[in-house]
C-alpha atoms as a PDB file:
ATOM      1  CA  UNK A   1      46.301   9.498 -11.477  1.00  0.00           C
ATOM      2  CA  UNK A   2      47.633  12.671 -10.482  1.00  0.00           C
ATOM      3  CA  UNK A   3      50.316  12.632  -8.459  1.00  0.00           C
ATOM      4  CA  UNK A   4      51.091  16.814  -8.843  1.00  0.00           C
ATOM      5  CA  UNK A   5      47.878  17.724  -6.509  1.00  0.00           C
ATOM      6  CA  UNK A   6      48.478  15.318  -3.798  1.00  0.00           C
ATOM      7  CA  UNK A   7      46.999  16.337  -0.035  1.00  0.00           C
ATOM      8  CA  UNK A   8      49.191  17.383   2.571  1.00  0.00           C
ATOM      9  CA  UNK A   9      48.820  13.742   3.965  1.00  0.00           C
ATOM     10  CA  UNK A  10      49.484  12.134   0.080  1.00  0.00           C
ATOM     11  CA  UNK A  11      47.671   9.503  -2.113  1.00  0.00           C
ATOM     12  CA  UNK A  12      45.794   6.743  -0.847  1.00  0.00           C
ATOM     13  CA  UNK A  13      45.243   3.883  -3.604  1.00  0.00           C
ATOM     14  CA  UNK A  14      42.517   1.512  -3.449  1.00  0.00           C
ATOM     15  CA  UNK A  15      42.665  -1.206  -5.358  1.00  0.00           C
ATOM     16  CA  UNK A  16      39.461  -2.891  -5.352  1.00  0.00           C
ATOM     17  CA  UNK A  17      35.739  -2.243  -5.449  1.00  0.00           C
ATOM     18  CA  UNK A  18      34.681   0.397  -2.450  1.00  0.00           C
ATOM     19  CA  UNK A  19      31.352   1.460  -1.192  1.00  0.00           C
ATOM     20  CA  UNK A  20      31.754   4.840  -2.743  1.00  0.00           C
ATOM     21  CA  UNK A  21      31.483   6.822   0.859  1.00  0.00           C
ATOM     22  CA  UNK A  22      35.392   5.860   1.372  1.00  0.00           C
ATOM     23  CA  UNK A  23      36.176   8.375  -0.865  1.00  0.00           C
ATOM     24  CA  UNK A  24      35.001  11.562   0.995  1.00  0.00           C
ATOM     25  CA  UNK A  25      36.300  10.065   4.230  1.00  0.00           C
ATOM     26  CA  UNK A  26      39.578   9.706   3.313  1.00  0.00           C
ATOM     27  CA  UNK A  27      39.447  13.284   1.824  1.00  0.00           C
ATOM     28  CA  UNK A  28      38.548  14.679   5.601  1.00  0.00           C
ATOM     29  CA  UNK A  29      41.206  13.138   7.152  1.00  0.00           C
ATOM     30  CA  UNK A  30      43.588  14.822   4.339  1.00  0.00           C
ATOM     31  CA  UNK A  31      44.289  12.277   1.907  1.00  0.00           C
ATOM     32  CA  UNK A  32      43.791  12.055  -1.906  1.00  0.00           C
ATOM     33  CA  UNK A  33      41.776   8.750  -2.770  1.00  0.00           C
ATOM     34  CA  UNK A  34      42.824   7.288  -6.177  1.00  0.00           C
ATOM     35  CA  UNK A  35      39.546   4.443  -6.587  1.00  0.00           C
ATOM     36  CA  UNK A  36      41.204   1.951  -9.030  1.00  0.00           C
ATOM     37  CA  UNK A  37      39.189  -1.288  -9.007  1.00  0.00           C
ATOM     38  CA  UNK A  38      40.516  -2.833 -11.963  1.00  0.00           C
ATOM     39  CA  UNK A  39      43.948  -2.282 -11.517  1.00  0.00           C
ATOM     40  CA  UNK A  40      46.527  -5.000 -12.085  1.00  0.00           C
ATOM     41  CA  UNK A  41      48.945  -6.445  -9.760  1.00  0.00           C
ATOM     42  CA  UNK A  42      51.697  -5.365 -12.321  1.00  0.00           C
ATOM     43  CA  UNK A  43      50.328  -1.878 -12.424  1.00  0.00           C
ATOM     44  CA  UNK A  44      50.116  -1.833  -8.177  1.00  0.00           C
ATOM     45  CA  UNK A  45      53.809  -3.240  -8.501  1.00  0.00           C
ATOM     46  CA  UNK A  46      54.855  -0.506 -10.606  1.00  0.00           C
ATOM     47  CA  UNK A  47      53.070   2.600  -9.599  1.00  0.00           C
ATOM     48  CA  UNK A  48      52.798   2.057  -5.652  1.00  0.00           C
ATOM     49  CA  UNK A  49      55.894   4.269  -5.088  1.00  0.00           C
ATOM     50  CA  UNK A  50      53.462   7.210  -5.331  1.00  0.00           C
ATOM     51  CA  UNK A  51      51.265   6.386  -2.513  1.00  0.00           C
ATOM     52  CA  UNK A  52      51.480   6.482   1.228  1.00  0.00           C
ATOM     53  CA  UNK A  53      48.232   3.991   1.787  1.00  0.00           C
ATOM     54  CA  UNK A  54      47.242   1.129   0.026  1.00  0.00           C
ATOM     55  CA  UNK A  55      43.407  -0.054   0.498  1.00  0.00           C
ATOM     56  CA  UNK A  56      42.093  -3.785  -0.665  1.00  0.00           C
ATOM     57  CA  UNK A  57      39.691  -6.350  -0.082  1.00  0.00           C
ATOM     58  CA  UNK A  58      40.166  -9.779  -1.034  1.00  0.00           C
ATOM     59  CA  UNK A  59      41.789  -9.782  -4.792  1.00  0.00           C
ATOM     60  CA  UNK A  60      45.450  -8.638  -3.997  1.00  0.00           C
ATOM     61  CA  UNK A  61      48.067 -11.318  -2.312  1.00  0.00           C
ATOM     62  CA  UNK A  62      50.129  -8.414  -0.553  1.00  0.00           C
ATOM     63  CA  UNK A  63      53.853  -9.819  -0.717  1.00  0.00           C
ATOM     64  CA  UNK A  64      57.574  -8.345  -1.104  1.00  0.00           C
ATOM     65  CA  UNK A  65      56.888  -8.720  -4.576  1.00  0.00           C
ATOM     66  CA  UNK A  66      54.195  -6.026  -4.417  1.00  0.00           C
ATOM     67  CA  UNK A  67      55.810  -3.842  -1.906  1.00  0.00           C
ATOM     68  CA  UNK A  68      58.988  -3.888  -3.742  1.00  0.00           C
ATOM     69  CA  UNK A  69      58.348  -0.194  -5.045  1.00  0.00           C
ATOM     70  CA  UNK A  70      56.827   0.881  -1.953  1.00  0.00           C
ATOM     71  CA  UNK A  71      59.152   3.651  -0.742  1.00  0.00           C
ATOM     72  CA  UNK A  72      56.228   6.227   1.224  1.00  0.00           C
ATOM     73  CA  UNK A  73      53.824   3.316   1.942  1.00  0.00           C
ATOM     74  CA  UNK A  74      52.350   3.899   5.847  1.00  0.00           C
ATOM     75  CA  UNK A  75      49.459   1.814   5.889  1.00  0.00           C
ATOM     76  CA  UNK A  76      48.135  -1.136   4.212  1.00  0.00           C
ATOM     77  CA  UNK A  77      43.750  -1.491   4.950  1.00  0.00           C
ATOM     78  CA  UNK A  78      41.813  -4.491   4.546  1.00  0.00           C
ATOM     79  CA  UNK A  79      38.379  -3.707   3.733  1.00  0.00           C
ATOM     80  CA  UNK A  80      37.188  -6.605   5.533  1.00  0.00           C
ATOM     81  CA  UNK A  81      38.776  -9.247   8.373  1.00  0.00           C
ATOM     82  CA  UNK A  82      40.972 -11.707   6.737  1.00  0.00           C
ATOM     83  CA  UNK A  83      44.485 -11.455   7.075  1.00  0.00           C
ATOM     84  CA  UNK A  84      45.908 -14.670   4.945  1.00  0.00           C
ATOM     85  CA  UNK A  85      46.431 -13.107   1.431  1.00  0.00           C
ATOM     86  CA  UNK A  86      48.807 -10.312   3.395  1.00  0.00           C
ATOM     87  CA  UNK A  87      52.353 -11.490   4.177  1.00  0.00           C
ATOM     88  CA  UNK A  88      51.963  -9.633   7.904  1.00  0.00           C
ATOM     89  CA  UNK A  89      55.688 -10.414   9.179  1.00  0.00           C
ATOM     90  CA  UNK A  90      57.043  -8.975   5.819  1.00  0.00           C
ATOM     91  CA  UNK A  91      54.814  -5.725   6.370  1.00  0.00           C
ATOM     92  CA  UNK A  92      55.524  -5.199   9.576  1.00  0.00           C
ATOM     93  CA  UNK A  93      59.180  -5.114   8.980  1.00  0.00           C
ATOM     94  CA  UNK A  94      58.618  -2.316   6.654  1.00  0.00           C
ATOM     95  CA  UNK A  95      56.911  -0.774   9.441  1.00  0.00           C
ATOM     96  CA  UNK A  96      53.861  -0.422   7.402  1.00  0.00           C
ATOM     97  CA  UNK A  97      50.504  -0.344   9.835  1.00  0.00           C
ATOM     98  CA  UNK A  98      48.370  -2.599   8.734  1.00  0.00           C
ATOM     99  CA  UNK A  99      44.348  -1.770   9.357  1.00  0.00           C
ATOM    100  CA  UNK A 100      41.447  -4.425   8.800  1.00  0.00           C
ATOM    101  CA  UNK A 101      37.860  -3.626   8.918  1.00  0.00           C
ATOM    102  CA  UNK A 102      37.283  -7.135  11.323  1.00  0.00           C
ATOM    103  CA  UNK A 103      34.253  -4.727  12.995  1.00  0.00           C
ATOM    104  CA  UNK A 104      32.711  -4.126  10.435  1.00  0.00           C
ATOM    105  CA  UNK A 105      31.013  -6.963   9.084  1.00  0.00           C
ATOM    106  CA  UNK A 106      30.389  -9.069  12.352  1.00  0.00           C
ATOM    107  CA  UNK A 107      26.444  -8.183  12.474  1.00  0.00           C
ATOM    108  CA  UNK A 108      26.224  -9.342   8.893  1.00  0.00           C
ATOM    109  CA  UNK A 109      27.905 -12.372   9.608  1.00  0.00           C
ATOM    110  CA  UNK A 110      25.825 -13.735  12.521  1.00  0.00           C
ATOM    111  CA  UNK A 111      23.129 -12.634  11.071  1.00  0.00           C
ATOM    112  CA  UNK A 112      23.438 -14.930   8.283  1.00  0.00           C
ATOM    113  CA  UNK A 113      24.647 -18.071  10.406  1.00  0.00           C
ATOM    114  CA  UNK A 114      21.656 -17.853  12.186  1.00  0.00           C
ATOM    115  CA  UNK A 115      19.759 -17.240   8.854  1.00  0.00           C
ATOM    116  CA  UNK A 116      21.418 -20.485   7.263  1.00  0.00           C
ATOM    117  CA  UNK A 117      21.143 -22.507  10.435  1.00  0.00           C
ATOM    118  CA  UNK A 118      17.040 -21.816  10.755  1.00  0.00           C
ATOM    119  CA  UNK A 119      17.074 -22.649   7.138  1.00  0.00           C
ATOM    120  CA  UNK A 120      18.365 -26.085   7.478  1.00  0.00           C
ATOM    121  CA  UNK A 121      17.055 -26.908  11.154  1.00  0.00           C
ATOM    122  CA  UNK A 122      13.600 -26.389   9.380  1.00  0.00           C
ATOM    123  CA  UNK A 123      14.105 -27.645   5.821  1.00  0.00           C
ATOM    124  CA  UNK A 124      12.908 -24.160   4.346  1.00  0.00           C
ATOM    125  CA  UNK A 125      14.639 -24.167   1.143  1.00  0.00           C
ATOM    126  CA  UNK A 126      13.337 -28.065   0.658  1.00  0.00           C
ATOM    127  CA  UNK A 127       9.705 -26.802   1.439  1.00  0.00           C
ATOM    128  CA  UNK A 128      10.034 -23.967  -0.578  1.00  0.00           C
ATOM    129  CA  UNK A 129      11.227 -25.905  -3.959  1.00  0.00           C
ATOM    130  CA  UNK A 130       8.569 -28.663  -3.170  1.00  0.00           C
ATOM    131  CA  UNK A 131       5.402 -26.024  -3.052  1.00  0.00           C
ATOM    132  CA  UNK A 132       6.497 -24.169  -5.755  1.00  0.00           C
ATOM    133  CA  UNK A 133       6.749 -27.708  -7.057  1.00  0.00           C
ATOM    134  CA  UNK A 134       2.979 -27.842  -6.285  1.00  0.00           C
ATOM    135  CA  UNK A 135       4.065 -30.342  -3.365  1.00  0.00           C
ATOM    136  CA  UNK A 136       2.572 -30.228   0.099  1.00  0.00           C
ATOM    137  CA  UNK A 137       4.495 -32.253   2.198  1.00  0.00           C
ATOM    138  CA  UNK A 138       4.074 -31.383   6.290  1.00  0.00           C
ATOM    139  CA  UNK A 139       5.625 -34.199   7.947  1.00  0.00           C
ATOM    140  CA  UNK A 140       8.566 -34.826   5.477  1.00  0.00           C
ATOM    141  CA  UNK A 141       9.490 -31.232   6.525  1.00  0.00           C
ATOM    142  CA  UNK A 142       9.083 -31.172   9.844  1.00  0.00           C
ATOM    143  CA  UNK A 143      11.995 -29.290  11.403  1.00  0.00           C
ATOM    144  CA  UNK A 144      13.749 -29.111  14.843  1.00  0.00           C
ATOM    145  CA  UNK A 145      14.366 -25.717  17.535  1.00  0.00           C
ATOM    146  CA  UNK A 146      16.786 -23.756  18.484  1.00  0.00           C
ATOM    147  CA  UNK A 147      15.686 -23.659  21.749  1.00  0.00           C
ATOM    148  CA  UNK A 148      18.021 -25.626  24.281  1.00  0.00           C
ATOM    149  CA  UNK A 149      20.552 -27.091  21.832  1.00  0.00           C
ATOM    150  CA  UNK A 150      24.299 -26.427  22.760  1.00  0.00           C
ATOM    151  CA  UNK A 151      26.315 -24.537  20.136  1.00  0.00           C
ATOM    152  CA  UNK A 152      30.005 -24.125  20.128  1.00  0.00           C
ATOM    153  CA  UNK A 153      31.950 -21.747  18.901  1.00  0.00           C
ATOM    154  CA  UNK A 154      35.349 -21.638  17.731  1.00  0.00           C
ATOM    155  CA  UNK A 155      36.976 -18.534  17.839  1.00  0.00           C
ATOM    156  CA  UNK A 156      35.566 -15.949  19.763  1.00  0.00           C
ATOM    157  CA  UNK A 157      36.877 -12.500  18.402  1.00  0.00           C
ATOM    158  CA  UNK A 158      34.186  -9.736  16.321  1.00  0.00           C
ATOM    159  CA  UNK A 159      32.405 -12.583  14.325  1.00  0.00           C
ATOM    160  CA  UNK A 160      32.111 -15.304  16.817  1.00  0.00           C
ATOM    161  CA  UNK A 161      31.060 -13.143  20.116  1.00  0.00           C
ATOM    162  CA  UNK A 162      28.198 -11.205  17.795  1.00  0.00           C
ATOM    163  CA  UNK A 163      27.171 -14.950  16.635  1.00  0.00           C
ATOM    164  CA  UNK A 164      27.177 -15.768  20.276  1.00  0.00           C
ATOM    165  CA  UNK A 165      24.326 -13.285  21.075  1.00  0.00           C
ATOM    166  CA  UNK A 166      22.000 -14.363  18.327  1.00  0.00           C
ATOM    167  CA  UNK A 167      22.116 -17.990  19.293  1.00  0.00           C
ATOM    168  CA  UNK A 168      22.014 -16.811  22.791  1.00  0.00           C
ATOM    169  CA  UNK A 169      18.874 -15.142  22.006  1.00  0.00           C
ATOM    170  CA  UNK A 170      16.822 -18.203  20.545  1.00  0.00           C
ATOM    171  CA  UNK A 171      17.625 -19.781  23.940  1.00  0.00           C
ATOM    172  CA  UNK A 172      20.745 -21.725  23.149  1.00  0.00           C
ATOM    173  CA  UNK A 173      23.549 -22.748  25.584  1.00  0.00           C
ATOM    174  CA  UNK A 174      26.950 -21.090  24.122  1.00  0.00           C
ATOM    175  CA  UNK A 175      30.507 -23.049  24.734  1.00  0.00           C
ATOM    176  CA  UNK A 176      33.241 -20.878  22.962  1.00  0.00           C
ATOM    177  CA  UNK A 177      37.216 -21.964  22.398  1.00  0.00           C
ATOM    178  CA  UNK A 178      39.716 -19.337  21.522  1.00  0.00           C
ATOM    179  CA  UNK A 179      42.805 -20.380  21.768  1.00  0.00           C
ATOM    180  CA  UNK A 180      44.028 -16.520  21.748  1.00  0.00           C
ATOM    181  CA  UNK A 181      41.931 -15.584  24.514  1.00  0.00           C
ATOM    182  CA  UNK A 182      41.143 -16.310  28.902  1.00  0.00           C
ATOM    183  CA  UNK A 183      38.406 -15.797  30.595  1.00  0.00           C
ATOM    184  CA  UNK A 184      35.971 -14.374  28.555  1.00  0.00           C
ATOM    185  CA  UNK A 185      32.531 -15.844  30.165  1.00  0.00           C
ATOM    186  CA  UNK A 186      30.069 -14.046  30.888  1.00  0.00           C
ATOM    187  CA  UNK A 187      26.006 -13.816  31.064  1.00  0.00           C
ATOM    188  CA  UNK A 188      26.161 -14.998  27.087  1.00  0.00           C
ATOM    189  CA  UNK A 189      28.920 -17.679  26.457  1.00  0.00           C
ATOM    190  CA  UNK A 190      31.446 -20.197  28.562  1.00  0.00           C
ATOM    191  CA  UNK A 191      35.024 -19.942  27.554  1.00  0.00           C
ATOM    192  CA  UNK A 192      35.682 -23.840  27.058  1.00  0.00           C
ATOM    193  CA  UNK A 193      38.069 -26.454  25.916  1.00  0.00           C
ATOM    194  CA  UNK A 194      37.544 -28.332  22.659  1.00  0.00           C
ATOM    195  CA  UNK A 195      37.176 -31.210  24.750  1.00  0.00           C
ATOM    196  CA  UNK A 196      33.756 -30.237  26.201  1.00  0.00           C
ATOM    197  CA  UNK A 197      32.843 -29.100  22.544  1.00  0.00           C
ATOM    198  CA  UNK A 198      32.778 -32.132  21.548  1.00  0.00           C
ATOM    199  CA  UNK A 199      31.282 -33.955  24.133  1.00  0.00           C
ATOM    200  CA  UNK A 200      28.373 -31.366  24.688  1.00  0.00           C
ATOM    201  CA  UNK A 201      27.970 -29.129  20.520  1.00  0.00           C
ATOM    202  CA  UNK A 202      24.866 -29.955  18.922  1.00  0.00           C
ATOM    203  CA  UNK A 203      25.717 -27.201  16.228  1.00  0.00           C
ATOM    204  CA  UNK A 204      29.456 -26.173  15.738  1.00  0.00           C
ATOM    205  CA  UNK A 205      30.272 -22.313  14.288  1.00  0.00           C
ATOM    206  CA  UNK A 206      33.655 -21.817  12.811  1.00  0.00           C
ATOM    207  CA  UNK A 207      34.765 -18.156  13.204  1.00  0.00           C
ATOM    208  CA  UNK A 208      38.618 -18.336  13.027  1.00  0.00           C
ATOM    209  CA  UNK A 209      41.252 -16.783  10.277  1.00  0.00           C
ATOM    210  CA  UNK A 210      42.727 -19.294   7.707  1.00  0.00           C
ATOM    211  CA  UNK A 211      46.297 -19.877   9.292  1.00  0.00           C
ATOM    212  CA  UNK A 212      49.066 -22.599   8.841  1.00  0.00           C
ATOM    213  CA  UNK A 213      47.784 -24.572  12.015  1.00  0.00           C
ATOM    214  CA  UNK A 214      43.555 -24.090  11.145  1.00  0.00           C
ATOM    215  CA  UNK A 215      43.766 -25.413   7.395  1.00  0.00           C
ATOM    216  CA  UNK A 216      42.346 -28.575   7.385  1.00  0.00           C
ATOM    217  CA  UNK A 217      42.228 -28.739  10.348  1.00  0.00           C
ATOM    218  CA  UNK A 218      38.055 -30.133  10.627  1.00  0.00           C
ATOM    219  CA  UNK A 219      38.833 -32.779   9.158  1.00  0.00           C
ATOM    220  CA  UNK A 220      37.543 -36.250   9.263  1.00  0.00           C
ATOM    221  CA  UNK A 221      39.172 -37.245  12.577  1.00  0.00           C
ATOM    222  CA  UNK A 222      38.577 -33.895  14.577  1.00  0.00           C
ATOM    223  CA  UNK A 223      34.670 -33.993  13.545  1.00  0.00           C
ATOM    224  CA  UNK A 224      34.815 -37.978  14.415  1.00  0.00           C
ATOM    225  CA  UNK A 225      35.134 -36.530  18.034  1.00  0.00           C
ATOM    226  CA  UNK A 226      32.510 -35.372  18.415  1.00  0.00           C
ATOM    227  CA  UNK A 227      29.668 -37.431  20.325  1.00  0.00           C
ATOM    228  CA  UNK A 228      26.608 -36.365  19.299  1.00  0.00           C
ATOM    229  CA  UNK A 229      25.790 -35.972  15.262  1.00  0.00           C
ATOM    230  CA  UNK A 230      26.191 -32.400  14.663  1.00  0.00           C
ATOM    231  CA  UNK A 231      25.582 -29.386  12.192  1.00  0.00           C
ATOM    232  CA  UNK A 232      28.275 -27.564  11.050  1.00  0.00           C
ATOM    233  CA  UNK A 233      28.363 -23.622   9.745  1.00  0.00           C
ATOM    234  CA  UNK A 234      31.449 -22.241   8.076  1.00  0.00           C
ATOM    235  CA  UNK A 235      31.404 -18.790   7.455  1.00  0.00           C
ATOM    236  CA  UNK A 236      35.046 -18.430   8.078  1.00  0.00           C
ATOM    237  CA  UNK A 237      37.671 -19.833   5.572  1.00  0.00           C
ATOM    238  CA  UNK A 238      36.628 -22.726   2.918  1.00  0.00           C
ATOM    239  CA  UNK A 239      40.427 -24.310   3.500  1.00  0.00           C
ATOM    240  CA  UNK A 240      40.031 -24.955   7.499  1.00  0.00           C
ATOM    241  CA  UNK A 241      37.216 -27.727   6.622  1.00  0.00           C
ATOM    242  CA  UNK A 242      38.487 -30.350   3.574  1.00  0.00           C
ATOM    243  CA  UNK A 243      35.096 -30.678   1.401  1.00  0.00           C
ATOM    244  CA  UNK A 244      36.070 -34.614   0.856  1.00  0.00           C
ATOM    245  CA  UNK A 245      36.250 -35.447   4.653  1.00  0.00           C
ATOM    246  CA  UNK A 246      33.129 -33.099   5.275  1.00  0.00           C
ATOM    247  CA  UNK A 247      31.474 -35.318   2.611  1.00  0.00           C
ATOM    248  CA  UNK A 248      32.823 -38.632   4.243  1.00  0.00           C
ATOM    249  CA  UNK A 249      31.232 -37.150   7.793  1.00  0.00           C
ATOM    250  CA  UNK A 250      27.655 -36.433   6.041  1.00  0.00           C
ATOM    251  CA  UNK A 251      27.740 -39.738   4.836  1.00  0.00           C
ATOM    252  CA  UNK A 252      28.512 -41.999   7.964  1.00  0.00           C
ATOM    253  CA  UNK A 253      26.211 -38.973   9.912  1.00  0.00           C
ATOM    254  CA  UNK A 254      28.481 -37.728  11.743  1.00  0.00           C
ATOM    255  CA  UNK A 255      27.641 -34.141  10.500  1.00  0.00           C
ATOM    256  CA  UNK A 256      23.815 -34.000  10.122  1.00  0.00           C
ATOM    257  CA  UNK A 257      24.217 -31.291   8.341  1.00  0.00           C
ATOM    258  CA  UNK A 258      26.520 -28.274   6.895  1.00  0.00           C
ATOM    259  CA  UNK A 259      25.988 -24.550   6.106  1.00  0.00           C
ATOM    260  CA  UNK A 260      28.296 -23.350   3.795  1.00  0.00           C
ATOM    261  CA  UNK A 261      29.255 -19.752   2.978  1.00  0.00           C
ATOM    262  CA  UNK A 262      32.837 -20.586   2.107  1.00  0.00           C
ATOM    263  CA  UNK A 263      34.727 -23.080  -0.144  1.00  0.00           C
ATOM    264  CA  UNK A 264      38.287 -24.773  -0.330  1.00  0.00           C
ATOM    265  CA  UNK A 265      37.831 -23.467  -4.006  1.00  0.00           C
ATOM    266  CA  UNK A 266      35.826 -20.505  -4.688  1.00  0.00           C
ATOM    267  CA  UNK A 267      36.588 -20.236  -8.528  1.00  0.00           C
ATOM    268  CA  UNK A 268      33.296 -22.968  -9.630  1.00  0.00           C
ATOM    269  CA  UNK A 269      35.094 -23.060 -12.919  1.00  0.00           C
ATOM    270  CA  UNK A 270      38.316 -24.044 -11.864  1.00  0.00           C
ATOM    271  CA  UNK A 271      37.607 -27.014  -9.817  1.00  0.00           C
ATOM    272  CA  UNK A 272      40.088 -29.728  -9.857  1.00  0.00           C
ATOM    273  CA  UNK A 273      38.622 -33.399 -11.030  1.00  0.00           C
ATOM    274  CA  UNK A 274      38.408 -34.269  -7.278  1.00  0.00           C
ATOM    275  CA  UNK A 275      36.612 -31.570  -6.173  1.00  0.00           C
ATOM    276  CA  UNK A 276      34.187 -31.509  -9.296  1.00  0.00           C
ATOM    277  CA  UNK A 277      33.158 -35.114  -8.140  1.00  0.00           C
ATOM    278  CA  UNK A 278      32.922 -33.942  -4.127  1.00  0.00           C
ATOM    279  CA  UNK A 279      31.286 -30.598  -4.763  1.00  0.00           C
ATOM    280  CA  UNK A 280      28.681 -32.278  -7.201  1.00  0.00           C
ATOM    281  CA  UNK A 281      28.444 -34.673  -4.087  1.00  0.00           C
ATOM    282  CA  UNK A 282      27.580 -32.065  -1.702  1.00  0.00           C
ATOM    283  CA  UNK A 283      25.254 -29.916  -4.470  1.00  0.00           C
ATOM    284  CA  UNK A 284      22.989 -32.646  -4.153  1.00  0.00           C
ATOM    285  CA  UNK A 285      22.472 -33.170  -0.537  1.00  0.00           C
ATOM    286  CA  UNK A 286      19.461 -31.820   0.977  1.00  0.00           C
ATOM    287  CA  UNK A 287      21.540 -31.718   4.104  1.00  0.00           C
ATOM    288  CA  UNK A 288      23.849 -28.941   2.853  1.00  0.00           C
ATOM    289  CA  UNK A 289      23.134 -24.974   2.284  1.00  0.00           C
ATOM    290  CA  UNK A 290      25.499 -22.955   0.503  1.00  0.00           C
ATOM    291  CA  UNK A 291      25.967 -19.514   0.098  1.00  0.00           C
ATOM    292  CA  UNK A 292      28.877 -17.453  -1.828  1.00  0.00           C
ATOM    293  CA  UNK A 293      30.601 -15.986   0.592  1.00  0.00           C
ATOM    294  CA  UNK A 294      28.168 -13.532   1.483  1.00  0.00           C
ATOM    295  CA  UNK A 295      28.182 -13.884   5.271  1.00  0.00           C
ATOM    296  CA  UNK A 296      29.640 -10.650   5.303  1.00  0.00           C
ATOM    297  CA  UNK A 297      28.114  -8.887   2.596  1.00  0.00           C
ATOM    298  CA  UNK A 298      25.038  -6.743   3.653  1.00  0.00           C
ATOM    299  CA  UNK A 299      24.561  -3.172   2.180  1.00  0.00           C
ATOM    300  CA  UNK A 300      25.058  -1.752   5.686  1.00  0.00           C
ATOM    301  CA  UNK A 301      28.335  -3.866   6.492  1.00  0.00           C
ATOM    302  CA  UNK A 302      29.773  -2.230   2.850  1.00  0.00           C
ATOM    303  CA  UNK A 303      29.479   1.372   4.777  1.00  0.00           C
ATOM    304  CA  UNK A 304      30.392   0.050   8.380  1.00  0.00           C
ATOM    305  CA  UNK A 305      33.575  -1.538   6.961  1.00  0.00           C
ATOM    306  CA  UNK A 306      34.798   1.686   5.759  1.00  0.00           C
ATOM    307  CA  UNK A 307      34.077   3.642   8.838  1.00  0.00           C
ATOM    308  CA  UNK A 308      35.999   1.082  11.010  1.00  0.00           C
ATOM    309  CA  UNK A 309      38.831   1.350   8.506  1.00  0.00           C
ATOM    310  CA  UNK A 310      38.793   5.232   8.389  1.00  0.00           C
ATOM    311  CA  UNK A 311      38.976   5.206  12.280  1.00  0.00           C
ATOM    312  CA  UNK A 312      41.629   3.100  12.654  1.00  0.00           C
ATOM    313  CA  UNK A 313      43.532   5.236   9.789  1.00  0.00           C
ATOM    314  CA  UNK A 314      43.168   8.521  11.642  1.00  0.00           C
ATOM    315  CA  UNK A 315      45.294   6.954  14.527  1.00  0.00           C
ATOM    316  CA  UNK A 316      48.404   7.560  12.469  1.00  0.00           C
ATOM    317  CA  UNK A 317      47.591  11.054  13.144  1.00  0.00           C
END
């Protein structure tokens, strides 16, 4: 780093792994980019008094502890649209702006909720292992349509709304919650209470941000509420639905089956005993497709993110 030749506007750090275009756009709007992927959250601590922006995806918890040294800091972007690993209220009242890319990544993400759902409606990753198996099984596959079913959505902000359209577009009838937001219907969805979800979802989408009140919060009594046997995607945050009661709601039927691109524990290798035993559960369900958090994770949402975040930066002028 060197912190002699800074631009007018000062050095931007950016502290984990960046499509490589950030670097030129931050240079246009006037700011030096120091790319340090690898950096350690001791070496952030101690060095962040040099910069006036701080850039991250999902590896640094952004706390007073890490902001203690941060005496020019203006902004603080999220290359990506969770919010939970940033202490926001503590930011704030540093008035530091705080940018995430929450744009950037929605077409990736309904794209692959659609993509997963298709998958399990018509037991393509079963038929696939069996002929490659040298298995030819027709009827034992036979899958189910899109067409007509009713899917609800909660959470209708960049990820849920762009999910709306797909399922939308394969004929489905769309009932979306947001507890954030009034009416929103239109030609695609119907703003609805949970109430009506559950009575009417054949498929239920999670697209809401990890908060005190949404962890655990599908559990085994919300998805008990529901009155028909339902399919469930999370491509949100692994702690809203508990893996054990998920489990417990596969087994009784209750959820037909589950799409999973997130995980109450990411880290495979650092599973407690209790989750070993329900993830091994769950790994060998043919009613349950998992993915590694990769909803959002296209090459073209890697650019997009950046350009949302670079637009939102050059508001501070």
């Amino acid at each position: 780093m060197n912190t002699n030749n800074a631009t007018n506007k000062g050095l931007v750090l950016i502290a984990d792994e960046m499509h490589l275009s950030l670097m030129p756009m931050l240079e246009n709007l006037g700011y030096e980019p120091d790319y340090q992927p690898k950096i350690a959250r001791a070496e952030i601590i101690e060095k962040l008094n040099y910069y006036v922006g701080l850039i991250i995806r999902s590896k640094t918890f952004v706390d007073a502890e890490l902001l203690q040294n941060a005496h020019q800091l203006k902004f603080i972007g999220r290359a990506g649209a969770g919010l939970d690993l940033i202490d926001i209220e503590y930011v704030e009242s540093k008035s530091i702006a705080l940018f995430a890319a929450n744009e950037g990544n929605r077409v990736a993400v309904a794209e692959h909720v659609l993509g997963m759902t298709l998958c399990l409606m018509n037991n393509i990753l079963i038929a696939d292992r069996e002929v490659r198996n040298g298995v030819w099984q027709r009827e034992k596959n036979r899958g189910y349509e899109l067409m007509g079913k009713t899917v609800g959505i909660i959470g209708y902000g960049n990820n849920g709304s762009e999910t709306a359209k797909r399922f939308k577009a394969f004929g489905c009838k769309i009932l979306a919650f947001d507890k954030f937001k009034k009416d929103f219907s239109d030609e695609i969805v119907e703003e609805s209470a949970m109430e009506r979800i559950f009575e009417e979802a054949d498929i239920l989408s999670l697209h809401i941000p990890l908060t005190s009140d949404s962890n655990k919060w599908v559990n085994a009594e919300f998805l008990s509420k529901f009155s028909k046997n339902i399919l469930l995607i999370n491509a949100a945050r692994g702690e809203i639905v508990p893996l054990k009661d998920l489990a417990e709601s596969i087994e009784n039927g209750k959820v037909r089956g589950a799409c999973l691109d997130v995980l109450e524990n990411e880290k495979l290798q650092k599973l407690t005993d209790e989750q070993k035993v329900v993830f091994e559960k769950l790994t060998t369900s043919e009613r349950v497709i998992f993915t590694p958090h990769i909803a959002g994770w296209t090459f073209e949402s890697y650019v997009k993110i950046n350009e949302v975040l670079i637009e939102k930066i050059s508001s501070l002028g």
